[in-house]
N, C-alpha and C. Protein backbone atom coordinates (compact mmCIF):
# COMPACT_ATOMS: atom_id res chain seq x y z
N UNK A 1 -19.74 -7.20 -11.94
CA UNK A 1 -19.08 -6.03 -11.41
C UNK A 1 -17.97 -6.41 -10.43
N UNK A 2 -18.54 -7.40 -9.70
CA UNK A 2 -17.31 -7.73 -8.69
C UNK A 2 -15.79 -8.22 -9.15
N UNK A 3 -15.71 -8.99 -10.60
CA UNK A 3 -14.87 -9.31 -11.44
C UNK A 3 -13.91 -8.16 -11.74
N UNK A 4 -14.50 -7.39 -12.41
CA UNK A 4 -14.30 -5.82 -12.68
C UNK A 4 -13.35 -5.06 -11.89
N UNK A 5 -13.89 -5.01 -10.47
CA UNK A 5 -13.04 -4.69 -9.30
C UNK A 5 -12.17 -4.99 -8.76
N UNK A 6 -12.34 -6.80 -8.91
CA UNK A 6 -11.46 -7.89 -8.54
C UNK A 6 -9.93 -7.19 -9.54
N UNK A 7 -10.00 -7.12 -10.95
CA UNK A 7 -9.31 -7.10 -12.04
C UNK A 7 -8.74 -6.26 -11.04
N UNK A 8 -9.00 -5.34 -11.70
CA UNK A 8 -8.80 -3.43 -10.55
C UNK A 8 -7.66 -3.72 -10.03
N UNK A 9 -7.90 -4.44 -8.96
CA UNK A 9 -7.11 -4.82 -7.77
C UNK A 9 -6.09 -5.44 -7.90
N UNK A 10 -6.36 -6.15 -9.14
CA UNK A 10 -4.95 -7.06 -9.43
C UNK A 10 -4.55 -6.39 -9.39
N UNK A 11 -4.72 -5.22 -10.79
CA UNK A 11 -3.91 -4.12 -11.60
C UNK A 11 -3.32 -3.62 -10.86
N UNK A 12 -3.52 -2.70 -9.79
CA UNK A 12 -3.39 -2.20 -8.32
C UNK A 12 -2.23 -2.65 -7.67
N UNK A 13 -2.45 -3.89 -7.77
CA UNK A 13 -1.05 -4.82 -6.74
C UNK A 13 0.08 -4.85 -7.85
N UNK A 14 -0.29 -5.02 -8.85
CA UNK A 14 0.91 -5.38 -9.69
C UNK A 14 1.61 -4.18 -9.80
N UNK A 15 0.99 -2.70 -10.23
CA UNK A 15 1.95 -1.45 -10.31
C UNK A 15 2.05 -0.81 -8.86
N UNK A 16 1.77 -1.85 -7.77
CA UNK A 16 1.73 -1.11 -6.36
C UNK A 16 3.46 -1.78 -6.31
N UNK A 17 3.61 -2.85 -6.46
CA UNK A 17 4.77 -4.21 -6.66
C UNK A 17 5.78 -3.05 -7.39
N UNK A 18 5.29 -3.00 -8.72
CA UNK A 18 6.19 -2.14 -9.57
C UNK A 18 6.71 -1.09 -9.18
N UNK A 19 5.74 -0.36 -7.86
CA UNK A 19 6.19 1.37 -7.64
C UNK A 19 7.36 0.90 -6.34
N UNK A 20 7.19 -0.28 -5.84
CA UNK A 20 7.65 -0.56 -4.94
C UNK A 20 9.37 -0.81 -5.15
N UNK A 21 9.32 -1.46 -6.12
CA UNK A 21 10.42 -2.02 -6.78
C UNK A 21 11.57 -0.72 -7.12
N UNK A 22 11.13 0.24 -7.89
CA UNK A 22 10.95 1.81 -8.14
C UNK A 22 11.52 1.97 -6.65
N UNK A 23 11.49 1.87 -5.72
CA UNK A 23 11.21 2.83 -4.50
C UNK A 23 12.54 1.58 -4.14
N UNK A 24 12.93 0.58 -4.24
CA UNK A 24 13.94 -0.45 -3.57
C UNK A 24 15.06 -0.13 -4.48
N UNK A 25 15.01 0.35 -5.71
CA UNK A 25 16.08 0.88 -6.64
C UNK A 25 17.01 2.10 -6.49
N UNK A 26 15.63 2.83 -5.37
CA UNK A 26 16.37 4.18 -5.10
C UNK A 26 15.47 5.29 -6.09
N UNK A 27 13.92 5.02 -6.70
CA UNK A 27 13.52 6.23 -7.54
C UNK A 27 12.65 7.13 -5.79
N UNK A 28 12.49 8.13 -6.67
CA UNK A 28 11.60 8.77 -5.80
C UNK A 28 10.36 8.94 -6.28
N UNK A 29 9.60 9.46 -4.71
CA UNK A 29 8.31 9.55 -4.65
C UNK A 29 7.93 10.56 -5.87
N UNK A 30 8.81 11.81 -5.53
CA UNK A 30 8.72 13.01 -6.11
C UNK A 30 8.63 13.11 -7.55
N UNK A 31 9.58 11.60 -7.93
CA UNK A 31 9.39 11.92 -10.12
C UNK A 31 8.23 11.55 -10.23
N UNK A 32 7.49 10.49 -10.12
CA UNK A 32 6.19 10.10 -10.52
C UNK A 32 5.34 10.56 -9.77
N UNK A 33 5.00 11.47 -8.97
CA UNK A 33 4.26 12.07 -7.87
C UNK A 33 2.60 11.40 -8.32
N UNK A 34 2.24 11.89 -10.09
CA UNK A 34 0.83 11.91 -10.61
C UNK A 34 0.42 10.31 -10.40
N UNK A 35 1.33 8.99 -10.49
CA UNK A 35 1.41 7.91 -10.52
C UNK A 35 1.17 6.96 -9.39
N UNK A 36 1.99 8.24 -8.43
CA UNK A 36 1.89 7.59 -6.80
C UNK A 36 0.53 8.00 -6.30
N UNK A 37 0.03 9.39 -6.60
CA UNK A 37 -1.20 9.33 -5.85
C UNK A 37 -2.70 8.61 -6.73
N UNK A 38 -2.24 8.30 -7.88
CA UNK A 38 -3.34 7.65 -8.56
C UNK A 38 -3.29 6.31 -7.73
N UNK A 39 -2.17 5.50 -7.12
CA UNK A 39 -2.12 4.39 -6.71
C UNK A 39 -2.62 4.96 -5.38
N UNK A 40 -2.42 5.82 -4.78
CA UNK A 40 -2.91 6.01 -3.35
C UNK A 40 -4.74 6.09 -3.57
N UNK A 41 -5.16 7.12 -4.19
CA UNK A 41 -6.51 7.34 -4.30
C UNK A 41 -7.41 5.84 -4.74
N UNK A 42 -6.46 5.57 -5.64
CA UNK A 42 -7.48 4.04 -6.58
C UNK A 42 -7.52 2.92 -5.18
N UNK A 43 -6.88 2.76 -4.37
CA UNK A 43 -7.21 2.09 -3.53
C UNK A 43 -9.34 2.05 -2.76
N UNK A 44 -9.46 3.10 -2.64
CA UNK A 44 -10.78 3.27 -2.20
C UNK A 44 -12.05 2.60 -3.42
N UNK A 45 -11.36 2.59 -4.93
CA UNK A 45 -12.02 2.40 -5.64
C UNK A 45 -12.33 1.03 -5.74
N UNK A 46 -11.52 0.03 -5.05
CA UNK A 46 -11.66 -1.37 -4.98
C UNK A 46 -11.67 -1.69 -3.67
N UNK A 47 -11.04 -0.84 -2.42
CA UNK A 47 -11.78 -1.42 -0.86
C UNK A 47 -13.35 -1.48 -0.68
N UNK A 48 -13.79 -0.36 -1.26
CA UNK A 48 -15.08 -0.27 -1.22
C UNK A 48 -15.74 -1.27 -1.41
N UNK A 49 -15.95 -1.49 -2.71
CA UNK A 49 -16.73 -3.20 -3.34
C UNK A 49 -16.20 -3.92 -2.57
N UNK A 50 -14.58 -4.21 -2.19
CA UNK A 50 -14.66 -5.56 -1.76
C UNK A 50 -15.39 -5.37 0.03
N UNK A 51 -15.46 -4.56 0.53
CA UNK A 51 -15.63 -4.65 1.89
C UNK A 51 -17.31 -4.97 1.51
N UNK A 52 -18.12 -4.16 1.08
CA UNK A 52 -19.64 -4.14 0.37
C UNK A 52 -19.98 -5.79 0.16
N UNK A 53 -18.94 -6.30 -0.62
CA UNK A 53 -18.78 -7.65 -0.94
C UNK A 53 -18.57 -8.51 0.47
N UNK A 54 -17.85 -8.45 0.90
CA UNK A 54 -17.65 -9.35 3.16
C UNK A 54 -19.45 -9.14 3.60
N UNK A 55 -19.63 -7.88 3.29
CA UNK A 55 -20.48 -7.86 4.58
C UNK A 55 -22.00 -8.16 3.97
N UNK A 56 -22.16 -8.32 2.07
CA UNK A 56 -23.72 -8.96 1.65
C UNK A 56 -23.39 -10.41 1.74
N UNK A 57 -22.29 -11.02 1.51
CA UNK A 57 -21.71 -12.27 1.96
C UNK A 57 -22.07 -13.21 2.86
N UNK A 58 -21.48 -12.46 3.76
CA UNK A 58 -21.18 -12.89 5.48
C UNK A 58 -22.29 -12.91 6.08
N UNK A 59 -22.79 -11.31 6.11
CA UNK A 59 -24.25 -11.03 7.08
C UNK A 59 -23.44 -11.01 8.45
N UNK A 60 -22.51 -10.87 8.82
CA UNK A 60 -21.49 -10.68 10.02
C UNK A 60 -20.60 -9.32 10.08
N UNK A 61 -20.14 -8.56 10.99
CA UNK A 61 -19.04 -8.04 11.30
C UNK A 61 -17.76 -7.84 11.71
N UNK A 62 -17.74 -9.38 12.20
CA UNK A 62 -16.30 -9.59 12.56
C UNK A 62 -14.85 -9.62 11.49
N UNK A 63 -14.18 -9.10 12.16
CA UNK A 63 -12.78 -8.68 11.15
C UNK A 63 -12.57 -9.86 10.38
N UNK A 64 -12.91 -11.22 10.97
CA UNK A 64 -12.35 -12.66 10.04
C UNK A 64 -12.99 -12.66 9.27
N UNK A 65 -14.63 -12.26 9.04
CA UNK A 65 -15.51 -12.61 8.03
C UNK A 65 -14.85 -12.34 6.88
N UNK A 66 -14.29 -11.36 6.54
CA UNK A 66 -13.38 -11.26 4.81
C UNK A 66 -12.78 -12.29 4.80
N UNK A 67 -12.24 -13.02 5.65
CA UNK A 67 -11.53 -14.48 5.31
C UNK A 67 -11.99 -16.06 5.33
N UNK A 68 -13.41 -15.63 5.52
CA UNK A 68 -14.72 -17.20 5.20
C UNK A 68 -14.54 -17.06 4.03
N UNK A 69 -14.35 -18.68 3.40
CA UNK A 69 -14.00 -18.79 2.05
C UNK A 69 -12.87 -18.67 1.13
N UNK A 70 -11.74 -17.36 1.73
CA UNK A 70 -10.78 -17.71 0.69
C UNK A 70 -9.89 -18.76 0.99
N UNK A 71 -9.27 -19.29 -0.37
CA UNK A 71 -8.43 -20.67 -0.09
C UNK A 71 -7.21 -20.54 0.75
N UNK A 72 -6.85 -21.75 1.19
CA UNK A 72 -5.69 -21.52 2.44
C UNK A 72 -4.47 -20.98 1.59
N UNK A 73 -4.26 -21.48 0.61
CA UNK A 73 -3.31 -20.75 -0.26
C UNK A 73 -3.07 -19.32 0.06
N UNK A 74 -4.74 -18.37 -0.22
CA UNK A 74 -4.58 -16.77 0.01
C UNK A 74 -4.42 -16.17 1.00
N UNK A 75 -4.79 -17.10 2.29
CA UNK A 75 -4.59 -16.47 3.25
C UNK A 75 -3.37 -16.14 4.00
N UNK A 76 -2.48 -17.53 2.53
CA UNK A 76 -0.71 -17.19 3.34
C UNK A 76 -0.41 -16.38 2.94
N UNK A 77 -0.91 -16.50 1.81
CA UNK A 77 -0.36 -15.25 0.96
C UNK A 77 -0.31 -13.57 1.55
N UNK A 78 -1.59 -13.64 2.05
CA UNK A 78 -1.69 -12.13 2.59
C UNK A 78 -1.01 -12.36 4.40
N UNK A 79 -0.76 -13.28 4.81
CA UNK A 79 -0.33 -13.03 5.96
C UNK A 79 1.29 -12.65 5.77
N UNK A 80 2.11 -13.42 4.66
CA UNK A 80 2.84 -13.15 4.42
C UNK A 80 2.77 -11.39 3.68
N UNK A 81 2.22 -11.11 3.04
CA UNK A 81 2.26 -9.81 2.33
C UNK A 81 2.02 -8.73 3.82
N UNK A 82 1.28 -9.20 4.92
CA UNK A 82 0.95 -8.57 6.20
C UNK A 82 2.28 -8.11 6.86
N UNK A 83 2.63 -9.22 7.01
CA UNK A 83 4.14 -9.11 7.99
C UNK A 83 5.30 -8.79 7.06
N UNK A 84 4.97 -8.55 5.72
CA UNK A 84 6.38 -7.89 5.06
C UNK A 84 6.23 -6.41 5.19
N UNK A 85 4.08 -5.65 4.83
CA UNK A 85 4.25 -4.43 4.92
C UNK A 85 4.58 -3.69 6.51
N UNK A 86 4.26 -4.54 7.41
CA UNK A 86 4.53 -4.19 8.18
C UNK A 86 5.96 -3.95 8.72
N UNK A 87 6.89 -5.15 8.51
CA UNK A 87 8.42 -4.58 8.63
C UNK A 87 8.83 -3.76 7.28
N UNK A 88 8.73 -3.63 6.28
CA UNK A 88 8.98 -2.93 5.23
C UNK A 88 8.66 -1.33 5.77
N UNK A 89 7.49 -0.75 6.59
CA UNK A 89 6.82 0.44 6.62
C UNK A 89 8.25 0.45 7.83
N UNK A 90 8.27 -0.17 8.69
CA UNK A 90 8.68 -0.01 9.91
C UNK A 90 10.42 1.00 9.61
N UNK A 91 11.07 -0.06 8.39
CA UNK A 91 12.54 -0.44 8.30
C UNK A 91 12.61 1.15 7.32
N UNK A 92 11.47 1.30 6.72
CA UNK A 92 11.35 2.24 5.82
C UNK A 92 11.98 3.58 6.13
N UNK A 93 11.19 4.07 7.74
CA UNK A 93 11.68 5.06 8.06
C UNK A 93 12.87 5.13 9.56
N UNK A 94 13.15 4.01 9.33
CA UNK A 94 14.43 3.67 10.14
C UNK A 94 15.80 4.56 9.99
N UNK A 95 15.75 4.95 8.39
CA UNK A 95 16.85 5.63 8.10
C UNK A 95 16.70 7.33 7.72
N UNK A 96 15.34 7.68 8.96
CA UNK A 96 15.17 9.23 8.56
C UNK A 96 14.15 9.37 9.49
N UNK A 97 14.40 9.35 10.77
CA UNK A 97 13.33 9.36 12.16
C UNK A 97 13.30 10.85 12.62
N UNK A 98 13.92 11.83 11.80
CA UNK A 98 13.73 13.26 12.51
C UNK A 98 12.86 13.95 11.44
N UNK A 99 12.13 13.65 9.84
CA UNK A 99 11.19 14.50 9.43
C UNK A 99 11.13 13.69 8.25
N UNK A 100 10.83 14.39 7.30
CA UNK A 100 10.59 14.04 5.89
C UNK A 100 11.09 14.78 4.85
N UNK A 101 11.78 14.49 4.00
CA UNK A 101 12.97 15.43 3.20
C UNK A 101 12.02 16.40 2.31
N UNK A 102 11.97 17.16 1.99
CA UNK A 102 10.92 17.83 1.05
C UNK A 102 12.67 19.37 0.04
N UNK A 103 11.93 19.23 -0.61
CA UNK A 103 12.57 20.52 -1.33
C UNK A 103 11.95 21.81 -1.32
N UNK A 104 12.80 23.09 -0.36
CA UNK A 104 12.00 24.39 -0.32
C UNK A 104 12.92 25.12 -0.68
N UNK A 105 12.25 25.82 -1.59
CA UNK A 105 13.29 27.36 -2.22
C UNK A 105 14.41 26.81 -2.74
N UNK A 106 14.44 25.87 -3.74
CA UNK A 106 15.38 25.34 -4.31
C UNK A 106 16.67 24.45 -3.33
N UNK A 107 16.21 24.35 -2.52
CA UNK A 107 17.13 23.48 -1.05
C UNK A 107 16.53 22.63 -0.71
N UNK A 108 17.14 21.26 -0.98
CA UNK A 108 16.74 19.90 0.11
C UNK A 108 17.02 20.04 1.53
N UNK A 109 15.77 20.16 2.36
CA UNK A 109 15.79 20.19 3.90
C UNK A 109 14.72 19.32 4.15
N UNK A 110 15.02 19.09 5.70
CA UNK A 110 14.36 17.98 6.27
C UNK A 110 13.55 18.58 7.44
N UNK A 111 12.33 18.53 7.10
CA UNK A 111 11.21 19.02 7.95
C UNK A 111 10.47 17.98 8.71
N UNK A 112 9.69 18.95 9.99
CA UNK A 112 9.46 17.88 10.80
C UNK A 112 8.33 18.63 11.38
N UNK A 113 6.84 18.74 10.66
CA UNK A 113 5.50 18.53 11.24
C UNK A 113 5.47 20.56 10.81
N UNK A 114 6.21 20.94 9.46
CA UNK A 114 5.87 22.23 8.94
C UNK A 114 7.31 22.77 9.55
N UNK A 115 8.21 22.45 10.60
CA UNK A 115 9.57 23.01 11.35
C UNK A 115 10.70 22.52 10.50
N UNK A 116 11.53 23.76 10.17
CA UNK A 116 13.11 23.41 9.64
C UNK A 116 13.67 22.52 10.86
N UNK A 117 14.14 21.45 10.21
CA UNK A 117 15.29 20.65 11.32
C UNK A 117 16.62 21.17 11.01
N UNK A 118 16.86 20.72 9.59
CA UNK A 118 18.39 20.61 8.50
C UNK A 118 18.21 20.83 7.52
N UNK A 119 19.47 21.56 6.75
CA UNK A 119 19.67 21.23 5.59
C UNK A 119 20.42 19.86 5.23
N UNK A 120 19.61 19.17 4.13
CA UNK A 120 20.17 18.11 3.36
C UNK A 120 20.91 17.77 2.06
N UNK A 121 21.66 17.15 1.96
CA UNK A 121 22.36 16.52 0.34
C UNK A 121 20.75 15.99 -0.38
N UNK A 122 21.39 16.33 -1.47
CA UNK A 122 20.38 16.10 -2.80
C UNK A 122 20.19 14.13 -2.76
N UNK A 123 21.27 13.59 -2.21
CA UNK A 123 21.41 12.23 -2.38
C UNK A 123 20.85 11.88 -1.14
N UNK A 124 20.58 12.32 -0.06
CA UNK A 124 19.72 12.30 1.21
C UNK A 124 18.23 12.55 1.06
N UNK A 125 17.96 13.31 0.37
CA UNK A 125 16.55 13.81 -0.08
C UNK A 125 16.14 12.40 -1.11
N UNK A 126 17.11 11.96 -1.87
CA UNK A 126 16.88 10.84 -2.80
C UNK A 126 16.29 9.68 -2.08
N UNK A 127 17.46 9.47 -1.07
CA UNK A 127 17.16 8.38 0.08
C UNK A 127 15.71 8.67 0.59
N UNK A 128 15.26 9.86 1.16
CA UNK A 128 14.66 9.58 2.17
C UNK A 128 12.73 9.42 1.12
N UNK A 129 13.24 10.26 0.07
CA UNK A 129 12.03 9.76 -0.89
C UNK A 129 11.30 8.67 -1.30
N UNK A 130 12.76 7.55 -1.56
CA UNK A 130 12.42 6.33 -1.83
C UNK A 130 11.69 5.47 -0.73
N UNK A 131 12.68 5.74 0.38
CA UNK A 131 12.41 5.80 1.84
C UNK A 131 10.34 5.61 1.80
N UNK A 132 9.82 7.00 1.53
CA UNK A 132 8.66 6.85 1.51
C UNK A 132 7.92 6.17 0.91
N UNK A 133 8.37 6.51 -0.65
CA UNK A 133 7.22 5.46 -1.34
C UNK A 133 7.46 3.84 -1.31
N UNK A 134 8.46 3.01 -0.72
CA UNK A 134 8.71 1.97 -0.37
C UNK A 134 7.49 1.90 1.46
N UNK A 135 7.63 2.74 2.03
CA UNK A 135 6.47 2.69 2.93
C UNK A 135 4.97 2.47 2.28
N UNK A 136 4.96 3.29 2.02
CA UNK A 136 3.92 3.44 1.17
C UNK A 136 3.01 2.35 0.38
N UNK A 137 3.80 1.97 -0.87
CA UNK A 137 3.98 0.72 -1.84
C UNK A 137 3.64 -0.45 -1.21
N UNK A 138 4.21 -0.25 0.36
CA UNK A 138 4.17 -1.63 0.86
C UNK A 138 2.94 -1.65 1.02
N UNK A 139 2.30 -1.28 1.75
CA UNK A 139 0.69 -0.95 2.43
C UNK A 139 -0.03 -1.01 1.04
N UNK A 140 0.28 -0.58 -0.38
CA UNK A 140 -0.91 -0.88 -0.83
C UNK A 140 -0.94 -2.09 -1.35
N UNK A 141 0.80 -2.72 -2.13
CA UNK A 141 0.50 -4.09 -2.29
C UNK A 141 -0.65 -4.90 -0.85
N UNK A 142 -0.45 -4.48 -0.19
CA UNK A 142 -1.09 -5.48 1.23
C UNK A 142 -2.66 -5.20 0.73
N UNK A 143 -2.45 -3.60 0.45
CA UNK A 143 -4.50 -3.27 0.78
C UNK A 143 -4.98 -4.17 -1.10
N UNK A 144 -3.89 -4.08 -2.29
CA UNK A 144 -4.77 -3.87 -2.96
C UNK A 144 -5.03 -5.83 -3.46
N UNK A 145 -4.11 -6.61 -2.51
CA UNK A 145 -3.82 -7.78 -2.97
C UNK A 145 -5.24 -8.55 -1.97
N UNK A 146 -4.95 -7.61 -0.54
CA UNK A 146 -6.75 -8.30 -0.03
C UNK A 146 -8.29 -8.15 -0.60
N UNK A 147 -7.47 -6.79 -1.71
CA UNK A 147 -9.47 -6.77 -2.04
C UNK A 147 -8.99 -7.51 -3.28
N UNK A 148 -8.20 -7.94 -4.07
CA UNK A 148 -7.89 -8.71 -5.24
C UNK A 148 -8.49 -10.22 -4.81
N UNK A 149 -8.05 -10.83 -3.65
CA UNK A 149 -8.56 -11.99 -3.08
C UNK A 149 -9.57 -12.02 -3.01
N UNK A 150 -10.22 -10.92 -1.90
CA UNK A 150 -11.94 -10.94 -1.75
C UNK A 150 -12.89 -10.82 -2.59
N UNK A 151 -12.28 -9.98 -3.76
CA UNK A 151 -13.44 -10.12 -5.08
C UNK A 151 -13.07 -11.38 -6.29
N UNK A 152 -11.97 -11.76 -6.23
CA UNK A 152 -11.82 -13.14 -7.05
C UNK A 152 -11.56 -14.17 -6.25
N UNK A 153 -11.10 -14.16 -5.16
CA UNK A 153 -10.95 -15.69 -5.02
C UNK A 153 -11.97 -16.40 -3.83
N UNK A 154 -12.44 -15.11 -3.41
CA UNK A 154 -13.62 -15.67 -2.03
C UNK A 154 -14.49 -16.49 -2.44
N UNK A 155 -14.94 -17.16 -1.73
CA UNK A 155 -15.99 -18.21 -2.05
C UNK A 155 -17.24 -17.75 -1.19
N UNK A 156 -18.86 -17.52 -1.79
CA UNK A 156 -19.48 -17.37 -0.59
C UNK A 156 -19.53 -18.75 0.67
N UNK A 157 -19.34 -17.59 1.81
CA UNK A 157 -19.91 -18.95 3.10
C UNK A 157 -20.48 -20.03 2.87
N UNK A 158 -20.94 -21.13 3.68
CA UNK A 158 -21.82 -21.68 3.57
C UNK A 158 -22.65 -21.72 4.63
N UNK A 159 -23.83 -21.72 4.45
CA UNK A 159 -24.97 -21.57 6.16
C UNK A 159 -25.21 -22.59 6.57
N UNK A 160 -24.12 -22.22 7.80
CA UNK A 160 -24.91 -23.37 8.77
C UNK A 160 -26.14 -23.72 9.30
């Protein structure tokens, strides 16, 4: 089963990569909406096992225990994938810090917590879409590439 999940997760990272790519091209959140939240929801379907997986493992709670065992290779890997979602989320909404573009009553405007700010260009609403799911995308390549590691490439501990 853990294989299974492991797979999952690849799958996960690879069309998380893909939506991402999508989102660096300039698509929006909004065309594939059914696509983006299957990638949002499926995340839980493989954190689960792998966290289940750290902690019959480990027998510990500490945040490092997910990282007893995997090879030094993975761990660059995700530190690097760490510090990209993190400036990627950051840079993401760098270029739209007063709301989130949404379309109401046939008008691109930019709302901010349910409040009209502005009206927007259709090519602003484009921006600020991609804008998101490039936030987004980033965080799950990160979430779905650590439980991809933890269910294939972890090694159990060894007891001291």
């Amino acid at each position: 089963m853990k294989v299974f999940f492991g797979i999952l997760a690849l799958l996960g990272f690879a069309l998380s990569a893909a939506a991402h790519a999508y989102g660096l091209i300039g698509g929006s959140l909004h065309d594939n909406f059914a696509f983006v939240s299957t990638l949002h929801a499926g995340i839980f379907l493989v954190f689960i096992p792998a966290i289940l997986e750290v902690r019959k493992t480990s027998g510990k709670r500490d945040a490092f225990a997910l990282l007893r065992g995997v090879p030094f290779g993975a761990i660059v890997l995700l530190a690097v994938l760490f510090v990209y979602a993190f400036l990627n989320f950051s840079s993401s909404f760098a270029g739209m810090p007063e709301g989130s573009p949404q379309l109401r009553d046939g008008q691109y405007v930019l709302m901010n917590k349910g409040h009209f700010i502005r009206t927007i260009t259709a090519e602003e609403y484009v921006q600020g879409q991609a804008a998101i799911l490039r936030a987004f995308s980033g965080g799950w390549m990160l979430l779905y590439g650590l439980c991809a590691v933890i269910l294939l490439l972890r090694r159990r501990p060894s007891r001291s």
